[in-house]
C-alpha atoms as a PDB file:
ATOM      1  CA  UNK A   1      85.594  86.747 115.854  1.00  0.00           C
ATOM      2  CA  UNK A   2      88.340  84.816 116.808  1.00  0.00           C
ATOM      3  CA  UNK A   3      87.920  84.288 121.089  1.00  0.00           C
ATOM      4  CA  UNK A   4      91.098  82.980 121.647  1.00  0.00           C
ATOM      5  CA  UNK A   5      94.492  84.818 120.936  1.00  0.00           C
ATOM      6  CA  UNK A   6      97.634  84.626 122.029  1.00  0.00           C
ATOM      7  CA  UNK A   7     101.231  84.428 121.001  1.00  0.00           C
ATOM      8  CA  UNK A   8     101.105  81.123 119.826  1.00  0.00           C
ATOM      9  CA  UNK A   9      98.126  81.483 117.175  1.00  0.00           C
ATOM     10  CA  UNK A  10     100.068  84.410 116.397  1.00  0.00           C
ATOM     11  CA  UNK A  11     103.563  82.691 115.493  1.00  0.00           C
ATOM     12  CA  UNK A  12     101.062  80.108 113.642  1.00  0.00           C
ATOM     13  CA  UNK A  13      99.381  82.563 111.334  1.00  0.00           C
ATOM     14  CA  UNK A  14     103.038  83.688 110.829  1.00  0.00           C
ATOM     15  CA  UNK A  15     104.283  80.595 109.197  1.00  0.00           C
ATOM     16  CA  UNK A  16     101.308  80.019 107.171  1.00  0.00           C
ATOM     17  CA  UNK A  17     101.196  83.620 105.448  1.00  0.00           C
ATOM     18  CA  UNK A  18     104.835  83.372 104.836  1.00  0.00           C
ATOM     19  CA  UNK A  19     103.818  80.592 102.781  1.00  0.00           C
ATOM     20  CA  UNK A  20     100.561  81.649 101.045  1.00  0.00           C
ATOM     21  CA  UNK A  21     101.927  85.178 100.685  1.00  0.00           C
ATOM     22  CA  UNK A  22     105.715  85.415 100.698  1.00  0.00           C
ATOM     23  CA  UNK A  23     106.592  81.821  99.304  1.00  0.00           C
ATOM     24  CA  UNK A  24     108.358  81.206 102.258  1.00  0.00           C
ATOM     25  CA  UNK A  25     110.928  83.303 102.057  1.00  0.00           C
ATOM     26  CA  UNK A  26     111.221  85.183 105.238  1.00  0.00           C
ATOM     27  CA  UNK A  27     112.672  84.278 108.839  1.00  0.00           C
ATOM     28  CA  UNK A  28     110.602  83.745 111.574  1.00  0.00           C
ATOM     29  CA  UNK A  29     110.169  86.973 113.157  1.00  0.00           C
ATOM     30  CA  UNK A  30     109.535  87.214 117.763  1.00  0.00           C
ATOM     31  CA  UNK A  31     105.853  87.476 117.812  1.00  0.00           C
ATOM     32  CA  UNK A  32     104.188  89.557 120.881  1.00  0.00           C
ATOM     33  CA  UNK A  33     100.881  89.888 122.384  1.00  0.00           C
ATOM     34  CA  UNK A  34     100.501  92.848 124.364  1.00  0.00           C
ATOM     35  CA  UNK A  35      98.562  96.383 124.774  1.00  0.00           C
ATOM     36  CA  UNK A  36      99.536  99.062 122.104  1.00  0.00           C
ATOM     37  CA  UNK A  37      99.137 102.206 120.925  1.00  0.00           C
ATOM     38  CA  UNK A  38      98.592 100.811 117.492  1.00  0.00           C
ATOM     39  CA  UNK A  39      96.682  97.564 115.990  1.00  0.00           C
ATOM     40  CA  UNK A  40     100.781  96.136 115.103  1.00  0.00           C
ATOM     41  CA  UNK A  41     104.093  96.945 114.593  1.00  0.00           C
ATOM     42  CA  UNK A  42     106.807  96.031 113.507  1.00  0.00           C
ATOM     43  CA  UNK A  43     110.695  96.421 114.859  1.00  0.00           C
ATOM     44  CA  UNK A  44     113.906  94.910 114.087  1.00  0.00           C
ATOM     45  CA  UNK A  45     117.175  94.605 116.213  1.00  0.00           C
ATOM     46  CA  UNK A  46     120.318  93.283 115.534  1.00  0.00           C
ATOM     47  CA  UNK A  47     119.454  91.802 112.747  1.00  0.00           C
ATOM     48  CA  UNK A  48     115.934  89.682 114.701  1.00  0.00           C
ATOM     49  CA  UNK A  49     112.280  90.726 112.964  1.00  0.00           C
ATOM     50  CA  UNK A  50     109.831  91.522 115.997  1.00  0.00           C
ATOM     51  CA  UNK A  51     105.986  91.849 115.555  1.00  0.00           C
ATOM     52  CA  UNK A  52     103.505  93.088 118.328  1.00  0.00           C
ATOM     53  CA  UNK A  53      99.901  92.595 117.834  1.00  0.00           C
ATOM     54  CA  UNK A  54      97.853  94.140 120.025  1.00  0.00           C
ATOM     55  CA  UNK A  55      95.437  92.519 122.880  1.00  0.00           C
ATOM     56  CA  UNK A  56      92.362  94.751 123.572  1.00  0.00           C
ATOM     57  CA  UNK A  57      91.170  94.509 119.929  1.00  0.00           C
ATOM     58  CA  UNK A  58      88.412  91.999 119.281  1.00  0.00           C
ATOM     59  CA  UNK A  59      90.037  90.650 116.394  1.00  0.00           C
ATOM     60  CA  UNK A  60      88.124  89.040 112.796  1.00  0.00           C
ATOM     61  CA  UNK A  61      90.345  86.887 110.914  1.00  0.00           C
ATOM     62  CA  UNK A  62      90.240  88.904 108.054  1.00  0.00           C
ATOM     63  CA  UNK A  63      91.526  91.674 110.116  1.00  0.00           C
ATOM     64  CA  UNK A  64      94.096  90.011 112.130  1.00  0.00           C
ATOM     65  CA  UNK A  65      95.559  88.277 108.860  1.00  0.00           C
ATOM     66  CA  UNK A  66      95.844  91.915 107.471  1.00  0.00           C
ATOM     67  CA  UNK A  67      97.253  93.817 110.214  1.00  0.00           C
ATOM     68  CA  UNK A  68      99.823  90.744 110.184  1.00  0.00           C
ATOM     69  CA  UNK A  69     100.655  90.497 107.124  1.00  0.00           C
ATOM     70  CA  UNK A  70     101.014  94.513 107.051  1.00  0.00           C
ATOM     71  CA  UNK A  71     103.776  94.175 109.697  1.00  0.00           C
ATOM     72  CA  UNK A  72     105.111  91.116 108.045  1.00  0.00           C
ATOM     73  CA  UNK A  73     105.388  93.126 104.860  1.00  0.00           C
ATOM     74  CA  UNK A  74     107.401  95.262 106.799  1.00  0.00           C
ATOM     75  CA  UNK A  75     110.018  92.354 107.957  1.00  0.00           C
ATOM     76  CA  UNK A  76     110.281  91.496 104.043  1.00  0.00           C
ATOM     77  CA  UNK A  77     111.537  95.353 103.038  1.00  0.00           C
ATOM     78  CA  UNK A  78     113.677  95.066 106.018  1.00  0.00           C
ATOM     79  CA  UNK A  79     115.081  91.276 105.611  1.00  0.00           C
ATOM     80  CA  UNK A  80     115.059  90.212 101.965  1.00  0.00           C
ATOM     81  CA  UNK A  81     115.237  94.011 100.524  1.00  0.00           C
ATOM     82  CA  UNK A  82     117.824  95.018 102.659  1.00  0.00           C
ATOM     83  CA  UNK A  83     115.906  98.104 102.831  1.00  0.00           C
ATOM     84  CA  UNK A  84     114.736 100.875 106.037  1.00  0.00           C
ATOM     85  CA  UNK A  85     111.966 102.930 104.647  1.00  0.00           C
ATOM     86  CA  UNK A  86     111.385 106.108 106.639  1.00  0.00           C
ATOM     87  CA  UNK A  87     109.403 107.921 104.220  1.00  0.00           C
ATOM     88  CA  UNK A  88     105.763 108.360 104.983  1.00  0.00           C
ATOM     89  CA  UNK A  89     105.642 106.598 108.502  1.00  0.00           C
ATOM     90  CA  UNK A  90     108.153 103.278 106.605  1.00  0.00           C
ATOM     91  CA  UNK A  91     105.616 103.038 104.691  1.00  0.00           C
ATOM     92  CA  UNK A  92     107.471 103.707 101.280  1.00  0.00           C
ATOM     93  CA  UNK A  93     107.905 102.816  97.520  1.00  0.00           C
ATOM     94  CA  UNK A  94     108.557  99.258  98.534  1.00  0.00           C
ATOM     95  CA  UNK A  95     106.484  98.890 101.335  1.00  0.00           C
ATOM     96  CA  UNK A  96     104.148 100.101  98.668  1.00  0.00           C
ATOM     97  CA  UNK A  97     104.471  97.633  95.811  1.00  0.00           C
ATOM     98  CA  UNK A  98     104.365  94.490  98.146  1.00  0.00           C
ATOM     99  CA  UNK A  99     101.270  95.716  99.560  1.00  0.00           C
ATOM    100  CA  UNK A 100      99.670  96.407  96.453  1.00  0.00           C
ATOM    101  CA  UNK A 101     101.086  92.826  95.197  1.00  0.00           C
ATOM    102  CA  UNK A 102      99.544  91.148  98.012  1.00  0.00           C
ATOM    103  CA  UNK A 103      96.189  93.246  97.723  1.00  0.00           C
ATOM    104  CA  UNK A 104      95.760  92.680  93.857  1.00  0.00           C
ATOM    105  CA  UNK A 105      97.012  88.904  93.892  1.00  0.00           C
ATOM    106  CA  UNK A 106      95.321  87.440  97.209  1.00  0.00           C
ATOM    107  CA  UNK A 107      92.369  90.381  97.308  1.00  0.00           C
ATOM    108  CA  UNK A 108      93.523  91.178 100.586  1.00  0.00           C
ATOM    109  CA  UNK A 109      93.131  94.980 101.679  1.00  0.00           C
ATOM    110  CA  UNK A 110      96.337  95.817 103.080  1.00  0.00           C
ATOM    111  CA  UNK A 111      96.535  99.427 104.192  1.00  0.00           C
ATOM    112  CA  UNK A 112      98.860 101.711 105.519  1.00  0.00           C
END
Protein backbone atom coordinates (compact mmCIF):
# COMPACT_ATOMS: atom_id res chain seq x y z
CA UNK A 1 0.00 0.00 0.00
CA UNK A 2 1.59 2.99 -0.85
CA UNK A 3 0.90 5.63 2.51
CA UNK A 4 2.00 8.55 0.97
CA UNK A 5 0.43 10.17 -2.25
CA UNK A 6 0.31 13.20 -3.63
CA UNK A 7 0.79 15.15 -6.79
CA UNK A 8 4.30 14.92 -6.85
CA UNK A 9 4.69 10.94 -6.69
CA UNK A 10 2.10 11.26 -9.17
CA UNK A 11 4.01 13.51 -11.87
CA UNK A 12 7.00 10.98 -10.90
CA UNK A 13 5.29 7.75 -11.83
CA UNK A 14 4.35 9.84 -14.94
CA UNK A 15 7.78 10.25 -16.30
CA UNK A 16 8.90 6.87 -15.53
CA UNK A 17 5.92 4.95 -17.37
CA UNK A 18 6.34 7.21 -20.27
CA UNK A 19 9.58 5.65 -20.42
CA UNK A 20 9.05 1.94 -19.59
CA UNK A 21 5.76 2.01 -21.50
CA UNK A 22 5.53 4.70 -24.16
CA UNK A 23 9.38 5.11 -25.00
CA UNK A 24 9.14 8.46 -24.05
CA UNK A 25 7.18 9.78 -26.40
CA UNK A 26 4.49 11.74 -24.78
CA UNK A 27 4.35 15.36 -23.10
CA UNK A 28 4.10 15.78 -19.67
CA UNK A 29 0.55 15.90 -18.93
CA UNK A 30 -0.97 18.46 -15.35
CA UNK A 31 -1.24 15.78 -12.82
CA UNK A 32 -4.09 16.22 -9.96
CA UNK A 33 -4.83 14.77 -6.70
CA UNK A 34 -8.23 15.24 -5.66
CA UNK A 35 -11.74 13.43 -4.75
CA UNK A 36 -13.56 11.84 -7.82
CA UNK A 37 -16.25 10.16 -8.99
CA UNK A 38 -13.95 7.75 -10.71
CA UNK A 39 -10.42 6.00 -9.77
CA UNK A 40 -8.79 8.65 -12.93
CA UNK A 41 -9.43 10.54 -15.74
CA UNK A 42 -8.24 11.95 -18.19
CA UNK A 43 -8.99 15.58 -20.02
CA UNK A 44 -7.32 17.68 -22.48
CA UNK A 45 -7.62 21.51 -23.20
CA UNK A 46 -6.16 23.58 -25.58
CA UNK A 47 -3.96 21.39 -26.61
CA UNK A 48 -2.48 20.56 -22.40
CA UNK A 49 -2.99 16.57 -21.28
CA UNK A 50 -4.61 16.66 -17.65
CA UNK A 51 -4.80 13.53 -15.36
CA UNK A 52 -6.77 13.34 -11.97
CA UNK A 53 -6.16 10.51 -9.72
CA UNK A 54 -8.26 10.19 -7.09
CA UNK A 55 -7.50 10.66 -3.12
CA UNK A 56 -9.84 8.47 -0.96
CA UNK A 57 -8.59 5.23 -2.61
CA UNK A 58 -6.00 3.30 -0.64
CA UNK A 59 -3.90 2.81 -3.49
CA UNK A 60 -1.34 -0.65 -4.33
CA UNK A 61 1.25 0.12 -6.74
CA UNK A 62 0.12 -2.25 -9.06
CA UNK A 63 -3.12 -0.49 -9.08
CA UNK A 64 -2.09 3.03 -9.13
CA UNK A 65 0.49 2.25 -12.05
CA UNK A 66 -2.61 0.83 -13.95
CA UNK A 67 -5.20 3.30 -13.41
CA UNK A 68 -2.24 5.73 -14.59
CA UNK A 69 -1.15 4.34 -17.23
CA UNK A 70 -4.98 3.78 -18.34
CA UNK A 71 -5.40 7.59 -18.36
CA UNK A 72 -2.00 8.05 -19.80
CA UNK A 73 -3.03 5.74 -22.61
CA UNK A 74 -5.63 8.07 -23.09
CA UNK A 75 -3.16 11.29 -23.51
CA UNK A 76 -1.24 9.05 -26.23
CA UNK A 77 -4.66 8.54 -28.58
CA UNK A 78 -5.21 12.12 -27.94
CA UNK A 79 -1.46 13.60 -28.42
CA UNK A 80 0.58 11.36 -30.72
CA UNK A 81 -2.66 9.80 -32.61
CA UNK A 82 -4.23 12.89 -33.13
CA UNK A 83 -7.24 11.02 -32.30
CA UNK A 84 -10.80 11.77 -29.83
CA UNK A 85 -12.38 8.45 -29.30
CA UNK A 86 -15.99 8.74 -28.16
CA UNK A 87 -17.06 5.35 -28.83
CA UNK A 88 -17.69 3.15 -25.87
CA UNK A 89 -16.99 5.74 -22.99
CA UNK A 90 -13.27 6.94 -25.37
CA UNK A 91 -12.50 3.88 -24.89
CA UNK A 92 -12.19 2.82 -28.67
CA UNK A 93 -10.28 0.81 -31.40
CA UNK A 94 -7.15 2.64 -30.43
CA UNK A 95 -7.58 3.08 -26.98
CA UNK A 96 -8.00 -0.62 -27.45
CA UNK A 97 -4.83 -1.80 -29.16
CA UNK A 98 -2.46 0.28 -26.83
CA UNK A 99 -4.04 -1.25 -23.95
CA UNK A 100 -3.83 -4.60 -25.14
CA UNK A 101 -0.04 -3.73 -26.26
CA UNK A 102 0.78 -2.64 -22.91
CA UNK A 103 -1.16 -5.66 -21.21
CA UNK A 104 0.47 -8.43 -23.48
CA UNK A 105 4.08 -6.78 -23.55
CA UNK A 106 4.56 -5.51 -19.79
CA UNK A 107 1.71 -8.14 -18.27
CA UNK A 108 0.03 -5.28 -16.96
CA UNK A 109 -3.93 -5.57 -16.70
CA UNK A 110 -5.12 -2.49 -18.12
CA UNK A 111 -8.90 -2.31 -18.22
CA UNK A 112 -11.46 -0.19 -19.37
Amino acid sequence: MIEIMNRKIIKELYKEYNALYFNGVLSLCDCHYIKLDALGRYTNQNGKGKIWITNDVDWTEETLREVLVHEMIHHYVKTIEGKNEYLFFRHGLRFRRQMKRINREFGLGIRI
